[in-house]
N, C-alpha and C. Protein backbone atom coordinates (compact mmCIF):
# COMPACT_ATOMS: atom_id res chain seq x y z
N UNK A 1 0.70 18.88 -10.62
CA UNK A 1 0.81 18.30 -9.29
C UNK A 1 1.97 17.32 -9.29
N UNK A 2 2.89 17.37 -8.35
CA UNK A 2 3.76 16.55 -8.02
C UNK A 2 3.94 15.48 -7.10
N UNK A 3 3.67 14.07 -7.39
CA UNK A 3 3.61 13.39 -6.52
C UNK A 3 4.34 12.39 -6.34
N UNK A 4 5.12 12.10 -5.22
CA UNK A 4 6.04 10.98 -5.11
C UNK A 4 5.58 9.54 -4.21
N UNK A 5 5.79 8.75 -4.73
CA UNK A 5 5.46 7.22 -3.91
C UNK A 5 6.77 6.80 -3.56
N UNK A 6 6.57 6.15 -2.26
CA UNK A 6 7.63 5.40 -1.39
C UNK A 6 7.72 4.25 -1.82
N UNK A 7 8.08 3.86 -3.28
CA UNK A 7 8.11 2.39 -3.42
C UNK A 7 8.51 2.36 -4.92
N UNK A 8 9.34 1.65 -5.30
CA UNK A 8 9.66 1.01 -7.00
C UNK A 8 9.23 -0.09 -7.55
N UNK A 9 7.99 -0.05 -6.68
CA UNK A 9 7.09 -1.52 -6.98
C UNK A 9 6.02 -1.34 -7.96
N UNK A 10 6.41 -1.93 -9.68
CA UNK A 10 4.92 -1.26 -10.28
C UNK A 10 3.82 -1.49 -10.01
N UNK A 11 3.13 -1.94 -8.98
CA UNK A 11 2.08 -2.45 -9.13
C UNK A 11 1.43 -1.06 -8.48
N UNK A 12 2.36 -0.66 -7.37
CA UNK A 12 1.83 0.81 -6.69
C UNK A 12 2.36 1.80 -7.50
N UNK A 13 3.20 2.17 -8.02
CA UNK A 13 3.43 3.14 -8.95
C UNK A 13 1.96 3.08 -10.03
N UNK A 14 1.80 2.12 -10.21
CA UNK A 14 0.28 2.49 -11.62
C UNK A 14 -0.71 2.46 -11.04
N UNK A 15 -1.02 1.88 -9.56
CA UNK A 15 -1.96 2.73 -9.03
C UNK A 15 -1.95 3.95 -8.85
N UNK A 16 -1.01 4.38 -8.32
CA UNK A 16 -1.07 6.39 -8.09
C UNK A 16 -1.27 6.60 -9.58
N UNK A 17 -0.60 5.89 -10.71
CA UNK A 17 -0.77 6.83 -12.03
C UNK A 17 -2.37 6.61 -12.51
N UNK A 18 -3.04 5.57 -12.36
CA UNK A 18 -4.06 5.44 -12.78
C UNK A 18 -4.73 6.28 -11.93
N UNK A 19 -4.76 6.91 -10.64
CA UNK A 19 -5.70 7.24 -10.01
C UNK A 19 -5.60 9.27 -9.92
N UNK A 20 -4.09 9.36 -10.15
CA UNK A 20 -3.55 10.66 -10.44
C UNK A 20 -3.25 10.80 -12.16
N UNK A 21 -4.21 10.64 -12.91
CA UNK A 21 -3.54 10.45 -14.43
C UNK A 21 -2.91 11.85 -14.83
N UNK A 22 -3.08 12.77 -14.16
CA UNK A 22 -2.50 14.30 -14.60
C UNK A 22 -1.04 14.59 -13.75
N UNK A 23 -0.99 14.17 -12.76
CA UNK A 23 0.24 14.15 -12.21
C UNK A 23 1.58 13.92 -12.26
N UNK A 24 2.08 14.00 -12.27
CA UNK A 24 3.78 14.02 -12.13
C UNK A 24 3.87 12.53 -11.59
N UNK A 25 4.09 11.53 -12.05
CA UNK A 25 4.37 10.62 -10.39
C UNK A 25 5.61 9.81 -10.21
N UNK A 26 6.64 10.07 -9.46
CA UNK A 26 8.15 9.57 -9.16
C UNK A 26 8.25 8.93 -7.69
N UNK A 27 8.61 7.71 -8.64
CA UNK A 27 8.80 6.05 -7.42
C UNK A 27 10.25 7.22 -6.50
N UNK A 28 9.89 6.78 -5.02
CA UNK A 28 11.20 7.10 -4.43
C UNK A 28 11.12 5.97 -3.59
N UNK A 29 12.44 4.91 -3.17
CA UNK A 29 12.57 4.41 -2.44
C UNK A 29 12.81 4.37 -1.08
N UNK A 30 11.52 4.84 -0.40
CA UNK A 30 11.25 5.64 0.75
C UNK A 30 11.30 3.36 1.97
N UNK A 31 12.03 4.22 3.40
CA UNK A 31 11.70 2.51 4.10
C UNK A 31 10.97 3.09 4.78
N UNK A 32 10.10 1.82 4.99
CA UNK A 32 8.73 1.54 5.32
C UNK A 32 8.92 1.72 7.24
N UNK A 33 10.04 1.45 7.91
CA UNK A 33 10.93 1.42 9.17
C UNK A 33 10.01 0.58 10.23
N UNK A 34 9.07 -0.57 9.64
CA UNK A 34 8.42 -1.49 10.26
C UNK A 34 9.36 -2.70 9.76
N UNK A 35 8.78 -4.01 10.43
CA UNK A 35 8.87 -4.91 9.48
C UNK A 35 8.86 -5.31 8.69
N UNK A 36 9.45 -6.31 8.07
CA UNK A 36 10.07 -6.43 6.63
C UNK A 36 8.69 -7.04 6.13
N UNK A 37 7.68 -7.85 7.36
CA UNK A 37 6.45 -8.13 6.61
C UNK A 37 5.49 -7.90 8.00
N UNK A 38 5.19 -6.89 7.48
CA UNK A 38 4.17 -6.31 8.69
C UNK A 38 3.48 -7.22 9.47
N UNK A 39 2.85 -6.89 10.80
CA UNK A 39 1.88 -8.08 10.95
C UNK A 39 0.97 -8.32 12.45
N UNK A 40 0.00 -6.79 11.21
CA UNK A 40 -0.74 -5.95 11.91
C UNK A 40 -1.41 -4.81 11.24
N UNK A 41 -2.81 -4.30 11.82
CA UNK A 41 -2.90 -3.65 11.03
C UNK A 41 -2.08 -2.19 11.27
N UNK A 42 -1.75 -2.01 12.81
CA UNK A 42 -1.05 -1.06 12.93
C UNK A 42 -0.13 -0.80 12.50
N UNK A 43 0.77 -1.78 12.32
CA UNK A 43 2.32 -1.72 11.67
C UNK A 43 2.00 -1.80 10.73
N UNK A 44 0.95 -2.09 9.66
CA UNK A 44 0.79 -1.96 8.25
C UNK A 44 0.82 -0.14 7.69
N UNK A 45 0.11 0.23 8.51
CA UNK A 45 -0.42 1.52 8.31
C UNK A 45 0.95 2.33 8.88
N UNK A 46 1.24 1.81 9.85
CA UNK A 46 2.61 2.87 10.10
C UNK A 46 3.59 2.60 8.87
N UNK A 47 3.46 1.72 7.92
CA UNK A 47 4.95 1.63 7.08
C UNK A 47 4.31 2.55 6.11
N UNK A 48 3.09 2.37 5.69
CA UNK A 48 2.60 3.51 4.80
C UNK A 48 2.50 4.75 5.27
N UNK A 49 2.88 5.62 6.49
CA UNK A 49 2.80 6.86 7.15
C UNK A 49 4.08 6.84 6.75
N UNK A 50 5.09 6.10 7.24
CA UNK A 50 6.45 6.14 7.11
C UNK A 50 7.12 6.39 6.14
N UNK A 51 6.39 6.10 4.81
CA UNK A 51 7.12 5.83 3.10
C UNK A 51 6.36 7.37 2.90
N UNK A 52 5.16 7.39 3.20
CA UNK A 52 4.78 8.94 2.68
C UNK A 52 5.34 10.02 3.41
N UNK A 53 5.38 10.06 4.37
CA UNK A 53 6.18 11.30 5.13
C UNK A 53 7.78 11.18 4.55
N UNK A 54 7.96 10.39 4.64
CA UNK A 54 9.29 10.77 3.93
C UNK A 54 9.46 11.13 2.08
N UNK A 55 8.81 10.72 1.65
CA UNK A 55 8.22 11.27 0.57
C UNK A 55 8.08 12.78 0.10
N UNK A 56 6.94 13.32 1.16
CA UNK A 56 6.60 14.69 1.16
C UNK A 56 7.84 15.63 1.66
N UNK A 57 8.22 14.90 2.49
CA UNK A 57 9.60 15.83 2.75
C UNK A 57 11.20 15.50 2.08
N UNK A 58 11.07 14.70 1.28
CA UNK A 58 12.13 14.69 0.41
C UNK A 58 12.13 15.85 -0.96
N UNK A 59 10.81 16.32 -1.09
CA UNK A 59 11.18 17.18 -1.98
C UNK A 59 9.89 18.54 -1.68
N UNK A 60 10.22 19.31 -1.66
CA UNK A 60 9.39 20.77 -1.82
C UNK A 60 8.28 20.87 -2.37
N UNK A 61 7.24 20.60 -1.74
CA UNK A 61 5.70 20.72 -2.79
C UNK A 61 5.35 19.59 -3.22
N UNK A 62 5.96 18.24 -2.59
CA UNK A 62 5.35 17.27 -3.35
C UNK A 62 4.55 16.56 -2.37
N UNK A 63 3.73 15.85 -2.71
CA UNK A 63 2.65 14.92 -2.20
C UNK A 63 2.96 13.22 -2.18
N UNK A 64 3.15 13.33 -0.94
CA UNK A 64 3.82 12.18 -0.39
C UNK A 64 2.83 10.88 -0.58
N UNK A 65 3.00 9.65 -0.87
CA UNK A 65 2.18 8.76 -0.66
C UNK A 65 2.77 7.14 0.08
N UNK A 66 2.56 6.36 0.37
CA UNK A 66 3.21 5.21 1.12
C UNK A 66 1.89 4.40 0.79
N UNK A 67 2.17 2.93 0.14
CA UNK A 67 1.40 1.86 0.42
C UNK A 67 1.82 0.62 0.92
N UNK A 68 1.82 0.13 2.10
CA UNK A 68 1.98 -1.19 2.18
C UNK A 68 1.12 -2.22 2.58
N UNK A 69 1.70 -3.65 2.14
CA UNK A 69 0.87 -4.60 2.09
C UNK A 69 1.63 -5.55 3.54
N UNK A 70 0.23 -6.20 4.14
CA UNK A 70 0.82 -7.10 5.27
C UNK A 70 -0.18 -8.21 5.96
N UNK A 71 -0.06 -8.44 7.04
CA UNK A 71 -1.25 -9.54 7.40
C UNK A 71 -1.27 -9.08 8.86
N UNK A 72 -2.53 -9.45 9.34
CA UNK A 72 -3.51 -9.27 10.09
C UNK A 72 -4.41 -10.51 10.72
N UNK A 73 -4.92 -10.34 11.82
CA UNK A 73 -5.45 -11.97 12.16
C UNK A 73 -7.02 -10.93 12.46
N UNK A 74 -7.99 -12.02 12.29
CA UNK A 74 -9.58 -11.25 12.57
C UNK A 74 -9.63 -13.10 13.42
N UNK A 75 -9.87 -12.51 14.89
CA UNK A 75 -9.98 -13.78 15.63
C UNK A 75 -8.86 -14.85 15.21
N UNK A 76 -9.03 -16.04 14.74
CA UNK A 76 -7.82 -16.48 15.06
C UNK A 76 -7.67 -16.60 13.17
N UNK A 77 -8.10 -16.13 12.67
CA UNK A 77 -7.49 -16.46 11.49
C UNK A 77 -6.86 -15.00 10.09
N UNK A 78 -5.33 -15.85 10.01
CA UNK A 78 -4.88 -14.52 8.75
C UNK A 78 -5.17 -14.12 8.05
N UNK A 79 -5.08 -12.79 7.94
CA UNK A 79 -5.74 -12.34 6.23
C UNK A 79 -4.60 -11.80 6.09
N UNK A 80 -4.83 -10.99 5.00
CA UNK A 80 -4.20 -10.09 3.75
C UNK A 80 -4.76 -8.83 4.12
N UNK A 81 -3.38 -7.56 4.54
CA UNK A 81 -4.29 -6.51 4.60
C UNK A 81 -3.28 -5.15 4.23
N UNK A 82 -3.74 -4.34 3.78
CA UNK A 82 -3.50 -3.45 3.44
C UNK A 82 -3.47 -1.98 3.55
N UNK A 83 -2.49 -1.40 3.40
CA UNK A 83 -2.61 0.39 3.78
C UNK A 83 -2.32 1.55 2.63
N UNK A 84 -3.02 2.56 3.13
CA UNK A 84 -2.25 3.40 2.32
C UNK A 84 -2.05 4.95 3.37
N UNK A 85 -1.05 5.65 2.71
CA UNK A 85 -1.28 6.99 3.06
C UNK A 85 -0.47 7.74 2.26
N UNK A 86 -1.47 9.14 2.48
CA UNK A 86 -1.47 10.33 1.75
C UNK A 86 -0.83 11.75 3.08
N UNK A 87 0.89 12.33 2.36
CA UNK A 87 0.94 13.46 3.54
C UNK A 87 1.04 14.74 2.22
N UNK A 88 0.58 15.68 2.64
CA UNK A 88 0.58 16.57 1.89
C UNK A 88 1.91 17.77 2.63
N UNK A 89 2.30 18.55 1.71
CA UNK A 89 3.49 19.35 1.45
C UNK A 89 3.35 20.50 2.58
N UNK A 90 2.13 20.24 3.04
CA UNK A 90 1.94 21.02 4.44
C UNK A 90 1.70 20.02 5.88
N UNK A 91 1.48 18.85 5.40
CA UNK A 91 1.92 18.01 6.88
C UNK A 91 0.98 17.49 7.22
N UNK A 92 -0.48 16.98 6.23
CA UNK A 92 -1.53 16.36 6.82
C UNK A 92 -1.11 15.40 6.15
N UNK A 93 -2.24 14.81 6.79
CA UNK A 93 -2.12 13.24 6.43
C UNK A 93 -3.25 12.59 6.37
N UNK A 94 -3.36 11.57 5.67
CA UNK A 94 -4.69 10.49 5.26
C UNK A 94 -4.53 9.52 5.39
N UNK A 95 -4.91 8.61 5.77
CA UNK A 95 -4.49 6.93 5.36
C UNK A 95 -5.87 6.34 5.20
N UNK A 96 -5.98 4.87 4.51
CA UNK A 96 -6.86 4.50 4.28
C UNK A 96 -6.37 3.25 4.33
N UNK A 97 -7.55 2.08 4.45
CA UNK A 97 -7.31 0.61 3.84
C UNK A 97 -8.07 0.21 2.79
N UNK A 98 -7.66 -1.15 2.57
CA UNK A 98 -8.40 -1.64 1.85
C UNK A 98 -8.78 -3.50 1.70
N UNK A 99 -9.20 -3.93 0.51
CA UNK A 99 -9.67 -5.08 1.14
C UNK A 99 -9.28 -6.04 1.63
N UNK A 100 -9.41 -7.45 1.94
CA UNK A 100 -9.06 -8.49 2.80
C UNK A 100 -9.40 -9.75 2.80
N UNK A 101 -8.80 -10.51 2.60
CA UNK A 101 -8.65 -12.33 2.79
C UNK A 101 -8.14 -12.67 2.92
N UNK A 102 -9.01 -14.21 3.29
CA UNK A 102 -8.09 -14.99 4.56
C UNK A 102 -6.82 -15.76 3.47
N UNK A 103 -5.92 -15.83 4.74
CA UNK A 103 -4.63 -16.52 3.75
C UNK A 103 -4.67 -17.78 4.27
N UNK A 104 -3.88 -18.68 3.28
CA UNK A 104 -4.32 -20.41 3.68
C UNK A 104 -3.42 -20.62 5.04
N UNK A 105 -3.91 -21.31 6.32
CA UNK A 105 -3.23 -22.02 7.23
C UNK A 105 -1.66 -22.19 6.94
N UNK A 106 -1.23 -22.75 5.77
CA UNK A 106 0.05 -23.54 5.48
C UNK A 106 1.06 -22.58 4.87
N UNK A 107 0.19 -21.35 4.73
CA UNK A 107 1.29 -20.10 4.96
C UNK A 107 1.40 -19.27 6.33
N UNK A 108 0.90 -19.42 6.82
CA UNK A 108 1.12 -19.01 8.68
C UNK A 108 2.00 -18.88 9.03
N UNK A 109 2.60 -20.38 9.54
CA UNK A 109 3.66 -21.33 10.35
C UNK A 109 5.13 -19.77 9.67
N UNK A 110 4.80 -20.08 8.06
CA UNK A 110 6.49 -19.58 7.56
C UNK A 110 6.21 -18.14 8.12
N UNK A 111 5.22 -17.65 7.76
CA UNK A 111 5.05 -16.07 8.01
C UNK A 111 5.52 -15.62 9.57
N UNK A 112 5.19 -16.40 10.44
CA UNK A 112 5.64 -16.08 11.69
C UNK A 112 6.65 -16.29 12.21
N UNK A 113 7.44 -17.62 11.07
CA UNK A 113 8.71 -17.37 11.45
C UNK A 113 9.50 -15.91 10.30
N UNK A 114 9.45 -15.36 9.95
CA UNK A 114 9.66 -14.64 9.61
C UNK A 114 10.31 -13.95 7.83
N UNK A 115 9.35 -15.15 7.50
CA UNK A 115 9.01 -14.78 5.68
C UNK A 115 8.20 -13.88 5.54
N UNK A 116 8.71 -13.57 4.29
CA UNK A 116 8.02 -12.70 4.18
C UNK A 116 6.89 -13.31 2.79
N UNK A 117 5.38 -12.39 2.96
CA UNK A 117 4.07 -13.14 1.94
C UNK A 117 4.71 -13.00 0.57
N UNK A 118 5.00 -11.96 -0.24
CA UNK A 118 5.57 -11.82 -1.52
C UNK A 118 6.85 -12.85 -1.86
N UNK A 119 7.78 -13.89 -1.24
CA UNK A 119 8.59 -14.35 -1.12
C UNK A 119 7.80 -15.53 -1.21
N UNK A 120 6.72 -15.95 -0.26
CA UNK A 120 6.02 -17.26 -0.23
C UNK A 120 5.01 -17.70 -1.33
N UNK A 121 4.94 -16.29 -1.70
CA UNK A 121 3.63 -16.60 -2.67
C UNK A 121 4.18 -16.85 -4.30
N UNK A 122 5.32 -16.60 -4.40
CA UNK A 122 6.02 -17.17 -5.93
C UNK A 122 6.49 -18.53 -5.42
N UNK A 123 6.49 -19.09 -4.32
CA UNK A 123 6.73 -20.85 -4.03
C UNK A 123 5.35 -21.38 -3.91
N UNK A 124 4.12 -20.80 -3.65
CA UNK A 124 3.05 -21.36 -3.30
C UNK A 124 2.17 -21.11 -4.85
N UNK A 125 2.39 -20.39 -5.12
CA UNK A 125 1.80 -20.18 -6.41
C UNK A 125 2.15 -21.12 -7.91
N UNK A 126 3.87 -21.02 -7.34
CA UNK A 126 4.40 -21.69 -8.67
C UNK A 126 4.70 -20.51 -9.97
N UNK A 127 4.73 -19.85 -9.20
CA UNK A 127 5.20 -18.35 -10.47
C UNK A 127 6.20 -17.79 -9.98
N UNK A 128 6.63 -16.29 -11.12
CA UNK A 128 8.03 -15.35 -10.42
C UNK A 128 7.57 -13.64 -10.32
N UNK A 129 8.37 -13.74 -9.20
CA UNK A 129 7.34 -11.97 -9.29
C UNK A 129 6.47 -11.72 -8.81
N UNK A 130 5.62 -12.30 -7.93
CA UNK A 130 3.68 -12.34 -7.79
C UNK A 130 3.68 -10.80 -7.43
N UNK A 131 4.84 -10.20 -6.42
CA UNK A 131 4.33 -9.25 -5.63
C UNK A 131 4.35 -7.94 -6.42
N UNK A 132 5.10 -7.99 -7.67
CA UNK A 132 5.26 -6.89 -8.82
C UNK A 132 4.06 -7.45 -9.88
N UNK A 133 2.87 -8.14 -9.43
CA UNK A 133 2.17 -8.55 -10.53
C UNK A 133 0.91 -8.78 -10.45
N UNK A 134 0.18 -9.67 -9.81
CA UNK A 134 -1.34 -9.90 -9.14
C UNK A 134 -0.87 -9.83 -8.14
N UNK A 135 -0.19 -10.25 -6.96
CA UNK A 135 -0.31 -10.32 -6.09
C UNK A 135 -0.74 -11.41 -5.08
N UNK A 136 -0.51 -11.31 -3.80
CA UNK A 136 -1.59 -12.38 -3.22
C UNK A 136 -2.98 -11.80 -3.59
N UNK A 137 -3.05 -11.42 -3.27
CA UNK A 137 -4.66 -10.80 -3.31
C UNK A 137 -5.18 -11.39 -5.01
N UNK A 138 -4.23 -11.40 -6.56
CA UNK A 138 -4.84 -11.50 -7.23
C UNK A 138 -4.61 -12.93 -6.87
N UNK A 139 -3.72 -13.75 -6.82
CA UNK A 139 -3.94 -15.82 -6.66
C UNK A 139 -4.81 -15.99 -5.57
N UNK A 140 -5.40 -15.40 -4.49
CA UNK A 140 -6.53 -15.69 -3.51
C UNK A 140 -7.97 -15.54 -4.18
N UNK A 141 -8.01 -14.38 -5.37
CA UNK A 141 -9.27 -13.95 -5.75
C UNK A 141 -9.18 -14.38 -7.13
N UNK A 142 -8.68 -15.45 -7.46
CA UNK A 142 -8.27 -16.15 -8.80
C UNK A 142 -8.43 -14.88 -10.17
N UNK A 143 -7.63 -13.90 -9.55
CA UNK A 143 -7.11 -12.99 -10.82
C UNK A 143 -8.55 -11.66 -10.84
N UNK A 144 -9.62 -11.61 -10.00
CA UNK A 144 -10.68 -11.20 -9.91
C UNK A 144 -10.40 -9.50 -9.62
N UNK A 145 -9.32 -9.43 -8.91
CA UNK A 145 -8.76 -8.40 -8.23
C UNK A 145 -7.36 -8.49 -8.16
N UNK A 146 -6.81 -7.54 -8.87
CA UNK A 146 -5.34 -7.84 -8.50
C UNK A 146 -4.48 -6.90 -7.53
N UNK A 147 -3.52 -6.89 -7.31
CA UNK A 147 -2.86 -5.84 -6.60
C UNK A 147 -2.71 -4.79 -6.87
N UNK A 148 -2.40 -4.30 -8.18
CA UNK A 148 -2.88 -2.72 -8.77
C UNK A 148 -3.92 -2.05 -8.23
N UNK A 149 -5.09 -3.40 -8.36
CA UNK A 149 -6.59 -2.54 -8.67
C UNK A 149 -6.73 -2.55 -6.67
N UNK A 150 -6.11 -3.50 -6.06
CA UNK A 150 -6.34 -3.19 -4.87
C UNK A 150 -6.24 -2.16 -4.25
N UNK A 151 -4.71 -1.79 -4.78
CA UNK A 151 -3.88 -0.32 -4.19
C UNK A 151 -4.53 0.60 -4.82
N UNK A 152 -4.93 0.82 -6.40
CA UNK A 152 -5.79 2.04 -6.78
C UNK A 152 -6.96 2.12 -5.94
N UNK A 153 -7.76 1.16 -5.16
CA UNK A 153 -9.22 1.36 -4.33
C UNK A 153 -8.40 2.61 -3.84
N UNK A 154 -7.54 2.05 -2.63
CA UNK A 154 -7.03 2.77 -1.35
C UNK A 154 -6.35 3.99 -1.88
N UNK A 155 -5.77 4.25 -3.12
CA UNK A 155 -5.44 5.46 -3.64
C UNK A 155 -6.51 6.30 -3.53
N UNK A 156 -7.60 5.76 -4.13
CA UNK A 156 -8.90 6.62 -4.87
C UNK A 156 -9.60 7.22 -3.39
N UNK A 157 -9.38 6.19 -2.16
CA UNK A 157 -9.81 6.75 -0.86
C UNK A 157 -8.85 8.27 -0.12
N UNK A 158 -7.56 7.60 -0.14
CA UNK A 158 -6.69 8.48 -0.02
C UNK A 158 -7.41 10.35 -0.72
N UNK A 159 -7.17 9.99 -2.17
CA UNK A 159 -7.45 11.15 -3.35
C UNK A 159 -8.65 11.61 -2.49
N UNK A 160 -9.70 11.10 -2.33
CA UNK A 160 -10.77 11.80 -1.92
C UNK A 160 -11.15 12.36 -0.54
N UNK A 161 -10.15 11.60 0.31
CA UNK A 161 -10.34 12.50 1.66
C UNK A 161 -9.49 13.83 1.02
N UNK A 162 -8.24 13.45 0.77
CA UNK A 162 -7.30 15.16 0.94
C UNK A 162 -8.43 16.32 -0.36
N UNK A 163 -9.10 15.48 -1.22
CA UNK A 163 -9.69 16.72 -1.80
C UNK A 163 -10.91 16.99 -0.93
N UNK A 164 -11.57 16.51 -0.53
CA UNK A 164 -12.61 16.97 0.22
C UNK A 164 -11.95 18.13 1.85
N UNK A 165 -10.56 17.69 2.02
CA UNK A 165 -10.48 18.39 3.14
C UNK A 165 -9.87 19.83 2.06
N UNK A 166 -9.34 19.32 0.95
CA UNK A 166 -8.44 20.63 -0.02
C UNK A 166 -9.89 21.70 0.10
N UNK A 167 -11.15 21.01 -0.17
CA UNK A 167 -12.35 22.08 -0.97
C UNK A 167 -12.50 22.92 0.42
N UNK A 168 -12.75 21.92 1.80
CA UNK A 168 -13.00 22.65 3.03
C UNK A 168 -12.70 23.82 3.09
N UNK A 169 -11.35 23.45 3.18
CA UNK A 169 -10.32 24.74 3.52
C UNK A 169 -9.96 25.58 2.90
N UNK A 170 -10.56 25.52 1.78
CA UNK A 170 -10.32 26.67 -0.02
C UNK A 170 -11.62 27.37 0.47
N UNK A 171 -12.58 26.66 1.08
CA UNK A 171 -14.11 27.74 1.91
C UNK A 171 -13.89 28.52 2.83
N UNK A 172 -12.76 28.51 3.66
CA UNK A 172 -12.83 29.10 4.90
C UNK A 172 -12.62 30.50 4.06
């Protein structure tokens, strides 16, 4: 199986590998053609439609995937939220999310002016890299969950709709 991800970010590259361990899997630097930091769940999910469709159709038979990460408000307060999607070499598609928390107040203000979270969170953290590493998600959940294991959930959702629709349609 051949599968390509819209991103050169390891943290999503070893999710698809951990969750596809038999697969082929090649980072392509697919754009997301949202915002540079989403902020929404719609525009989250469209940058992950966006990185996988272009994916699947960059190469012949391969299995497109897109994950991105962004924020979201539930009433008046931000979280952390996340997408994924799955297009297959015939043109369906899957998406999924995954989990969510709230981000502190005193990252807001910058986010809306138009920082981006992976940029804020190696100044708020006091580290380098967060977004190639835990993540927000792992400094919110004090290392409990990191960004790998986040994006493998939403992989493993992804994986299991397209096989459950693969078995359907192998019945007809």
């Amino acid at each position: 199986m051949n599968i390509k991800i819209g991103s050169k970010n390891p943290t999503k590259i070893n999710a698809v590998t951990e969750v596809f361990p038999d697969a082929s899997v090649t980072a392509f630097n697919a754009s997301s053609r949202v915002s540079a930091q989403p902020f929404s769940d719609e525009e989250t999910m469209l940058g992950a439609v966006n990185r996988a469709t272009q994916c699947a159709e960059a190469e012949d038979r391969a299995i497109g995937i897109g994950l991105e990460g962004g924020v979201m408000y539930v009433a008046e307060q931000l979280y952390l939220c996340n997408w994924g999607a799955l297009v297959t070499p015939e043109g369906q598609k899957f998406t999924a999310s995954g989990a969510r928390v709230a981000l502190p107040e005193e990252l807001e203000a910058r986010l809306r002016d138009g920082a981006e979270l992976g940029d804020l969170m190696d100044r708020y953290a006091e580290k380098q890299a967060v977004r190639t590493k835990e993540g927000a998600i792992g400094i919110f959940t004090n290392d409990v969950v990191s960004r790998q294991e986040m994006f493998a959930h939403v992989v493993k959702l992804l994986r299991g709709q397209w096989e459950y629709w693969s078995e359907k349609n192998n019945r007809k």
